[in-house]
PDB file of N, CA and C in Angstrom:
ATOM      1  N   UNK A   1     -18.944  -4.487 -19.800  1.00  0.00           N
ATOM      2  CA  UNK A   1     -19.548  -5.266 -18.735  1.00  0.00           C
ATOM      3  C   UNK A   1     -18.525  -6.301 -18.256  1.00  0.00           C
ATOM      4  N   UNK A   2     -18.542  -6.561 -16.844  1.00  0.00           N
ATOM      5  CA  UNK A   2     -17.487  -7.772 -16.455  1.00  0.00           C
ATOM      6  C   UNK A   2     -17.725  -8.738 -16.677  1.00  0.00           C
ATOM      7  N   UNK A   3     -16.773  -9.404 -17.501  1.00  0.00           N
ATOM      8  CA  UNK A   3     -17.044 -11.059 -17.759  1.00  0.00           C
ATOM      9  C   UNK A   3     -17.968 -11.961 -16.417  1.00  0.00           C
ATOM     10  N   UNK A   4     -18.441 -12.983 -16.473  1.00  0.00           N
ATOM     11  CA  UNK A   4     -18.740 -13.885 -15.685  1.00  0.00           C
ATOM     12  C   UNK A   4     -17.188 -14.579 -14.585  1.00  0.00           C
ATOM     13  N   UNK A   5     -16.252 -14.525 -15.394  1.00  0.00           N
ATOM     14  CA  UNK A   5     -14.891 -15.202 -15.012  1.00  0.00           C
ATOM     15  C   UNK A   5     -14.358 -14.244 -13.360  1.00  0.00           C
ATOM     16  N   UNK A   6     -14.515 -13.013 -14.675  1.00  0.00           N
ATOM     17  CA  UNK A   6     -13.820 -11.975 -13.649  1.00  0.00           C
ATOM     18  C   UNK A   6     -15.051 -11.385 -12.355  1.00  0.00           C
ATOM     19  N   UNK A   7     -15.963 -11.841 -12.435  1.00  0.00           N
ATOM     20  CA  UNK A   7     -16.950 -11.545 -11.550  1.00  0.00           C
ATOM     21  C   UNK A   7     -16.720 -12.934 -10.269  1.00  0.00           C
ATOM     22  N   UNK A   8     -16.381 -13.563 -11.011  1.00  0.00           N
ATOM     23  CA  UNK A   8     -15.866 -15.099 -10.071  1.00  0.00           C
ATOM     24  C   UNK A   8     -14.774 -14.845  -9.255  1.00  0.00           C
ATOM     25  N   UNK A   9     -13.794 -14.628 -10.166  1.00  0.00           N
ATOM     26  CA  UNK A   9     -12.024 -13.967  -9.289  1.00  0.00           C
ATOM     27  C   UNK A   9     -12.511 -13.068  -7.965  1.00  0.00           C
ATOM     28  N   UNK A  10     -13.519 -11.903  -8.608  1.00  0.00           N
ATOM     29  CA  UNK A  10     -13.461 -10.884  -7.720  1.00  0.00           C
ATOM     30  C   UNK A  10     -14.835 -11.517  -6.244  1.00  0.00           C
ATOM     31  N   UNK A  11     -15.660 -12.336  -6.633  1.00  0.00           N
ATOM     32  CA  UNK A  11     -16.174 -13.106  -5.537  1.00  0.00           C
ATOM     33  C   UNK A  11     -15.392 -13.999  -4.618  1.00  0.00           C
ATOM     34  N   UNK A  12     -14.086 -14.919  -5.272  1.00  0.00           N
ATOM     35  CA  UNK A  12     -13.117 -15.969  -4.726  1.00  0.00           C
ATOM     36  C   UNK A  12     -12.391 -14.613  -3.491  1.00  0.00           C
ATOM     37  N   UNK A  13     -12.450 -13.444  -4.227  1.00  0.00           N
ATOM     38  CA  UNK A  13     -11.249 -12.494  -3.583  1.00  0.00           C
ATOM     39  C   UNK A  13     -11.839 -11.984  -2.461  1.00  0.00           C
ATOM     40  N   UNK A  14     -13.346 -11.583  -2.241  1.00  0.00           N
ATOM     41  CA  UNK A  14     -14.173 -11.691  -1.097  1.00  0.00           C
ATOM     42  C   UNK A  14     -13.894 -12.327  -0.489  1.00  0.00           C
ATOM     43  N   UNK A  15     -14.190 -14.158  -0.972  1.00  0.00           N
ATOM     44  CA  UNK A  15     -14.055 -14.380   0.186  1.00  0.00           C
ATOM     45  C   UNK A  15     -13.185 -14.902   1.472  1.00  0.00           C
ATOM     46  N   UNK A  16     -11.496 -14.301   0.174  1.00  0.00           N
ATOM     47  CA  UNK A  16     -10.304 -14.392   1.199  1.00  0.00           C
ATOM     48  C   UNK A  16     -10.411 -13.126   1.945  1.00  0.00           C
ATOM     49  N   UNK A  17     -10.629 -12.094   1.707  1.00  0.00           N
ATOM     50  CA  UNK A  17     -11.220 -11.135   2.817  1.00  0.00           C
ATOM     51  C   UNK A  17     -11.830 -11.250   4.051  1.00  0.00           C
ATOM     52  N   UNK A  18     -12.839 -12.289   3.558  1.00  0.00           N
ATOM     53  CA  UNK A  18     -14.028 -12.365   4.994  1.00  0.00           C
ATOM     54  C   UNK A  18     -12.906 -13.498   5.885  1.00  0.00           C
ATOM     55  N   UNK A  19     -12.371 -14.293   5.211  1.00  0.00           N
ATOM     56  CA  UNK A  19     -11.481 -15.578   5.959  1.00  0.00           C
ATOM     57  C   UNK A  19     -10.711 -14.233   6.823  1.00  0.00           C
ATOM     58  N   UNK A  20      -9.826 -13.481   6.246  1.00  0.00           N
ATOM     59  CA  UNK A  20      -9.161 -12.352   7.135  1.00  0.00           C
ATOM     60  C   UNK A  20      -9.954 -11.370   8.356  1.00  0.00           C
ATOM     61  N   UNK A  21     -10.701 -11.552   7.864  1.00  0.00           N
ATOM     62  CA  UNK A  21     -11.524 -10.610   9.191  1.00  0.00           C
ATOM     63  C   UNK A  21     -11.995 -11.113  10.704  1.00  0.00           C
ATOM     64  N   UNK A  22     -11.538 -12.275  10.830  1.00  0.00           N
ATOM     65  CA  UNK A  22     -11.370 -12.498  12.443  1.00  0.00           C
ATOM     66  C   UNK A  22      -9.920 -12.350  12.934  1.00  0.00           C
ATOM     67  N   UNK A  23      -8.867 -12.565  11.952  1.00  0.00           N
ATOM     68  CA  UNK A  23      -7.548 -12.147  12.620  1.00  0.00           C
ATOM     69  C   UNK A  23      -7.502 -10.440  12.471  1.00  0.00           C
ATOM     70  N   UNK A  24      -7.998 -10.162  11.404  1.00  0.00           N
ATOM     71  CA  UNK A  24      -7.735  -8.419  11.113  1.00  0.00           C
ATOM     72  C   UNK A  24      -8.288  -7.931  12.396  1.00  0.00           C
ATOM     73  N   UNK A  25      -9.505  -8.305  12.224  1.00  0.00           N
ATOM     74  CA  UNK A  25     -10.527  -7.345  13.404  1.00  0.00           C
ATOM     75  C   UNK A  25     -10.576  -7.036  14.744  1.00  0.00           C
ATOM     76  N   UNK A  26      -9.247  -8.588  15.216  1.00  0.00           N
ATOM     77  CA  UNK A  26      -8.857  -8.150  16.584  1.00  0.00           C
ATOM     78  C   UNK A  26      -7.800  -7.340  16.778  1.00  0.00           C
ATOM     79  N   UNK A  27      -7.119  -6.869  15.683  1.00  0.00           N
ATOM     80  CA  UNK A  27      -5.966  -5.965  15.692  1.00  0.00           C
ATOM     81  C   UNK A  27      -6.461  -4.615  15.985  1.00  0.00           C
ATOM     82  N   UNK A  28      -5.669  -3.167  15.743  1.00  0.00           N
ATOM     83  CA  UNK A  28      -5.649  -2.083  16.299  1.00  0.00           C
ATOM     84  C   UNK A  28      -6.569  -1.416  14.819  1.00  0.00           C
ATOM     85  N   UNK A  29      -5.836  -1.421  13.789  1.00  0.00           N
ATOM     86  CA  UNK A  29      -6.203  -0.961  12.517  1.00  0.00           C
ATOM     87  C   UNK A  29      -6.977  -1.951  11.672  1.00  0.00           C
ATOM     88  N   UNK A  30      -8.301  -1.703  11.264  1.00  0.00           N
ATOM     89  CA  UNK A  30      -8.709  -2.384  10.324  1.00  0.00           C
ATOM     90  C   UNK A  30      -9.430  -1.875   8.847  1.00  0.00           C
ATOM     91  N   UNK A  31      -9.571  -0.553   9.006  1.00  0.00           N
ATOM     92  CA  UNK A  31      -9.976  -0.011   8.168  1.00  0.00           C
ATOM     93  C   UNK A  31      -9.963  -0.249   6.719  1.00  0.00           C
ATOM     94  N   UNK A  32      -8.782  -0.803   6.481  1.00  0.00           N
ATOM     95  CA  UNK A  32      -8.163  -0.932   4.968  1.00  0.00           C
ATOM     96  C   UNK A  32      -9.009  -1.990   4.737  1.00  0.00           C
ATOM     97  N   UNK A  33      -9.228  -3.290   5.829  1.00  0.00           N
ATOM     98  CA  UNK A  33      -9.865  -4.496   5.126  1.00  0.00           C
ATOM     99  C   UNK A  33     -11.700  -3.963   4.804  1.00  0.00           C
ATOM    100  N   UNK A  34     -12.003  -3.265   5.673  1.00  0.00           N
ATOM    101  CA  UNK A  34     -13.559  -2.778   5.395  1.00  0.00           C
ATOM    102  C   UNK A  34     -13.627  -2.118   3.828  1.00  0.00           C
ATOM    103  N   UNK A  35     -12.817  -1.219   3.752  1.00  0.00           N
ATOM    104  CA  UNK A  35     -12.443  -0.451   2.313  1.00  0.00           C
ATOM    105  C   UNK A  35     -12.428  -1.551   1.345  1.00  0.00           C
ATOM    106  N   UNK A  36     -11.552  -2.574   1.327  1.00  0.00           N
ATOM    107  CA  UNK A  36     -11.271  -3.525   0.478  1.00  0.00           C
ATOM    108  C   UNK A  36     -12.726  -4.233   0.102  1.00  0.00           C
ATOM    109  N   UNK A  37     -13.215  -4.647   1.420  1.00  0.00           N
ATOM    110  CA  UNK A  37     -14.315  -5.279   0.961  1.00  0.00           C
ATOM    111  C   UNK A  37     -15.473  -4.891   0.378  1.00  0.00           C
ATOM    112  N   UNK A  38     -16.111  -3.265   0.956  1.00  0.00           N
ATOM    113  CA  UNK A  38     -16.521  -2.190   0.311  1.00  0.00           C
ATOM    114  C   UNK A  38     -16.262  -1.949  -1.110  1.00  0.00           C
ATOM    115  N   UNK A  39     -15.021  -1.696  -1.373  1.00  0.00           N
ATOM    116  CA  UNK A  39     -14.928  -1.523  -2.866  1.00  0.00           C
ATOM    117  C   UNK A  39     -15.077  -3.298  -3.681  1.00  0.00           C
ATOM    118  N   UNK A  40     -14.422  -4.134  -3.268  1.00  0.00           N
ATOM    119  CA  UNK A  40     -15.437  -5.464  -4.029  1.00  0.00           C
ATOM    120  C   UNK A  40     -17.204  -5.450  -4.396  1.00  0.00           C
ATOM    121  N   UNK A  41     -17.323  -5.261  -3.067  1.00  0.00           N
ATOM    122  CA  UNK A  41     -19.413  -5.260  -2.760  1.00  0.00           C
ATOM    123  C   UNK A  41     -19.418  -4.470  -3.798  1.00  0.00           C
ATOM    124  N   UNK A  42     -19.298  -2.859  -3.757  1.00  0.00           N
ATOM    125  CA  UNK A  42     -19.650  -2.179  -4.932  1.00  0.00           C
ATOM    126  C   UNK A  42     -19.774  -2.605  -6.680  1.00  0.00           C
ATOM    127  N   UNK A  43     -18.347  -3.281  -6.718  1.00  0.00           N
ATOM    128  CA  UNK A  43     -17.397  -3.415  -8.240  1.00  0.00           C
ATOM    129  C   UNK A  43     -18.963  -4.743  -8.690  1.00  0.00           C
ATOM    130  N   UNK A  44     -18.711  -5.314  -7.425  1.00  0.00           N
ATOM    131  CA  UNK A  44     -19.690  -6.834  -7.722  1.00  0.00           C
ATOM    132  C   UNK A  44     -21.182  -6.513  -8.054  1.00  0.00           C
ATOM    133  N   UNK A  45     -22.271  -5.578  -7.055  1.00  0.00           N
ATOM    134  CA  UNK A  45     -23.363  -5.290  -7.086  1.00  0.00           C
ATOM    135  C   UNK A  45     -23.573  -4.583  -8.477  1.00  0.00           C
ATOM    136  N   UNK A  46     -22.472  -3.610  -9.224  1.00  0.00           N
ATOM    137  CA  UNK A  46     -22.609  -2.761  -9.927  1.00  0.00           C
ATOM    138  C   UNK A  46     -23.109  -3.966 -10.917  1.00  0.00           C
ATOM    139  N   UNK A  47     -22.105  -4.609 -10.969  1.00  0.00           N
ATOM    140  CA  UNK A  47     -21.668  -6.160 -12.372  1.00  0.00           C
ATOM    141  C   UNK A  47     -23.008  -6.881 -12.575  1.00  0.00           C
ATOM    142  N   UNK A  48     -23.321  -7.340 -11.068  1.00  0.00           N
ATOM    143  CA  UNK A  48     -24.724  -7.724 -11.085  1.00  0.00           C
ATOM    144  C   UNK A  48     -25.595  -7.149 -11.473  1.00  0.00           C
ATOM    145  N   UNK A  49     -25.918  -5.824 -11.552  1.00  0.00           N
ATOM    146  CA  UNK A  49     -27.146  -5.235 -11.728  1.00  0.00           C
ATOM    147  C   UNK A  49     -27.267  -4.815 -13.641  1.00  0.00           C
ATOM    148  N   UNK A  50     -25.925  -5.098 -14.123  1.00  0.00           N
ATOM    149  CA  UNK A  50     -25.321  -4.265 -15.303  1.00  0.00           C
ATOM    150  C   UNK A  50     -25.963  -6.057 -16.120  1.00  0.00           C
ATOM    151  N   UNK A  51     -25.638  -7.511 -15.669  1.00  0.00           N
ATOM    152  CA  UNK A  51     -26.091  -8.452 -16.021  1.00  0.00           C
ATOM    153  C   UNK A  51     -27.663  -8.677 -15.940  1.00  0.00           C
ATOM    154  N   UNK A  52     -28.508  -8.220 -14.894  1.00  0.00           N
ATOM    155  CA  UNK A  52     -29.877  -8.045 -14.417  1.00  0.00           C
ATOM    156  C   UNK A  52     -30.941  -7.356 -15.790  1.00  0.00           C
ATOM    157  N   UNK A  53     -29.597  -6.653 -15.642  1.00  0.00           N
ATOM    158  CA  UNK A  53     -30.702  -4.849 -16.895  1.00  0.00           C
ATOM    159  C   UNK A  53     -30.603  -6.075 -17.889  1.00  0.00           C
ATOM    160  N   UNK A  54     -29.578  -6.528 -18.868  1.00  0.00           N
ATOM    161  CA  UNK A  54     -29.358  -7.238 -19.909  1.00  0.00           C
ATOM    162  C   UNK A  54     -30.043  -8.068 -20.013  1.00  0.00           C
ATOM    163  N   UNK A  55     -30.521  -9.016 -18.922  1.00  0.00           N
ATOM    164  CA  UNK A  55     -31.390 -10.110 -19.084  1.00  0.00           C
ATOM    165  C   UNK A  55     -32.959  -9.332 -18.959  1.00  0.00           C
ATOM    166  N   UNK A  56     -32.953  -8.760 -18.533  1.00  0.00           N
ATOM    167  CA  UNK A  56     -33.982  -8.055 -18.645  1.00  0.00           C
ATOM    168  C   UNK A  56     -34.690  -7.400 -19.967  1.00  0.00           C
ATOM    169  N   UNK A  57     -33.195  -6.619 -20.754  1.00  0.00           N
ATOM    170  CA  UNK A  57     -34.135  -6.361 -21.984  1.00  0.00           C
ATOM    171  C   UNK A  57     -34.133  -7.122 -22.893  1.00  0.00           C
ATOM    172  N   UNK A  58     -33.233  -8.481 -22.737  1.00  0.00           N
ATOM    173  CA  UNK A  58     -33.860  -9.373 -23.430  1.00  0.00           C
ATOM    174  C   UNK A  58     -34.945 -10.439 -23.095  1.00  0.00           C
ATOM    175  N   UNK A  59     -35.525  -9.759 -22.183  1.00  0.00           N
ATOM    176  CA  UNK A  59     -36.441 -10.554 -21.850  1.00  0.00           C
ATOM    177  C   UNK A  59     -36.527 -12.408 -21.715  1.00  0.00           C
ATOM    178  N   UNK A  60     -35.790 -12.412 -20.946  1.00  0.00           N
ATOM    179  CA  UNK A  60     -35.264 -13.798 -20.351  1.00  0.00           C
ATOM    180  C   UNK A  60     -34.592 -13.791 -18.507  1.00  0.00           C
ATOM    181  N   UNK A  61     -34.812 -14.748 -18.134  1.00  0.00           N
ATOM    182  CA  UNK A  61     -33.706 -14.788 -16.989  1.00  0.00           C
ATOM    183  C   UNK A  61     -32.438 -15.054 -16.723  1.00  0.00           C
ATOM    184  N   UNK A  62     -31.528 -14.644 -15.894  1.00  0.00           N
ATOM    185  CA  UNK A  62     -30.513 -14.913 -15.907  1.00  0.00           C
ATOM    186  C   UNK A  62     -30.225 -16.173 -16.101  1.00  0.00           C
ATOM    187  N   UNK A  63     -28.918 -16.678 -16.621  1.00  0.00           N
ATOM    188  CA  UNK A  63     -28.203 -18.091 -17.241  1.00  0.00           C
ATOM    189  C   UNK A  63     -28.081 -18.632 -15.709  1.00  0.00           C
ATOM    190  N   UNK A  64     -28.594 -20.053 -15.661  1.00  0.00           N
ATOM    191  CA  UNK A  64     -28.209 -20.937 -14.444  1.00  0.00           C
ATOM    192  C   UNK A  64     -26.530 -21.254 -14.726  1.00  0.00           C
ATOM    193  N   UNK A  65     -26.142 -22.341 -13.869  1.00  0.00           N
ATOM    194  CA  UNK A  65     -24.657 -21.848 -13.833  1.00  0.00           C
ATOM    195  C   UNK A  65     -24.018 -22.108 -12.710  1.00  0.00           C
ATOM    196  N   UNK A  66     -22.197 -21.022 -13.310  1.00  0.00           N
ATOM    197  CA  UNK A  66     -21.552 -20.835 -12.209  1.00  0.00           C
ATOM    198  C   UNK A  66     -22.211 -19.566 -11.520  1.00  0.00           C
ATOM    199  N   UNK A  67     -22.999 -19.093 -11.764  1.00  0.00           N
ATOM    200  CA  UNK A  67     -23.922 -17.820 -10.594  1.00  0.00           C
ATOM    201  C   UNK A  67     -24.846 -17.837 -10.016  1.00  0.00           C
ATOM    202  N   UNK A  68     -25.071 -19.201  -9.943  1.00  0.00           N
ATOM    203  CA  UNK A  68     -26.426 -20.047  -9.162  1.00  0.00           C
ATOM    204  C   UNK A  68     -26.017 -19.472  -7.562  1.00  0.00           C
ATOM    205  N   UNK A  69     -26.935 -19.806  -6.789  1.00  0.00           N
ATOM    206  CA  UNK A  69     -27.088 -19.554  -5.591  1.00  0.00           C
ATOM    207  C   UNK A  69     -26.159 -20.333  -4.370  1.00  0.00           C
ATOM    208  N   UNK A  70     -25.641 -19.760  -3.340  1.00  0.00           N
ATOM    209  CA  UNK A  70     -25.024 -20.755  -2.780  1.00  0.00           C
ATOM    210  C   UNK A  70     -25.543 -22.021  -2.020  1.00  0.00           C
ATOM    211  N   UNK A  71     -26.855 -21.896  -2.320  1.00  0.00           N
ATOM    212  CA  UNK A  71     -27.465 -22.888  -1.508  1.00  0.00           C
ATOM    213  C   UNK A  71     -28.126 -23.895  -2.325  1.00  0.00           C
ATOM    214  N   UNK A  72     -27.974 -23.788  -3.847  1.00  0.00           N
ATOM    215  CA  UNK A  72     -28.781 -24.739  -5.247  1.00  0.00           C
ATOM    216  C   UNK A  72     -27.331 -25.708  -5.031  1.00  0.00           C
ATOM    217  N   UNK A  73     -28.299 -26.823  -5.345  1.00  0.00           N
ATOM    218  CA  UNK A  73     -27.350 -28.124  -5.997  1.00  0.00           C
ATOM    219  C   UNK A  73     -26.535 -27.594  -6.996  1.00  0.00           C
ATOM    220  N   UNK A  74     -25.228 -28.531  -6.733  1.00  0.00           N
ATOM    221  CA  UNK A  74     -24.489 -28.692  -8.033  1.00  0.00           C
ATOM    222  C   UNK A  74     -24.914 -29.443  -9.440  1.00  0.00           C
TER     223      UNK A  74
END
């Protein structure tokens, strides 16, 4: 299962992606950045759902945190 850390890196790495996608998107080729971000969404949703099941069969909710929501207080 992916650490919490490396689930962070690969969210930070999103969202230098999305920062790229108003200069990418007015260019000719952009395909590679959709792919890129595509394969993150996937790697990430998988991670999430693989943490979801776990809290689940232990019957608890997920740990508050660094995976809180972007819109909860610090």
């Amino acid at each position: 299962m992916m650490t919490w850390e490396n689930m962070q890196e690969r969210l930070v790495r999103l969202s230098v992606l999305a920062e790229e996608l108003g200069t990418v998107a007015a260019g000719p080729v952009t395909t590679w950045l959709y792919r890129e971000i595509e394969t993150e969404c996937a790697l990430l949703a998988t991670a999430a759902g693989e943490y979801i099941d776990e809290c689940e069969r232990l019957d608890r909710p997920p740990a508050a945190g660094p995976l809180r929501g972007a819109g909860d207080a610090a």
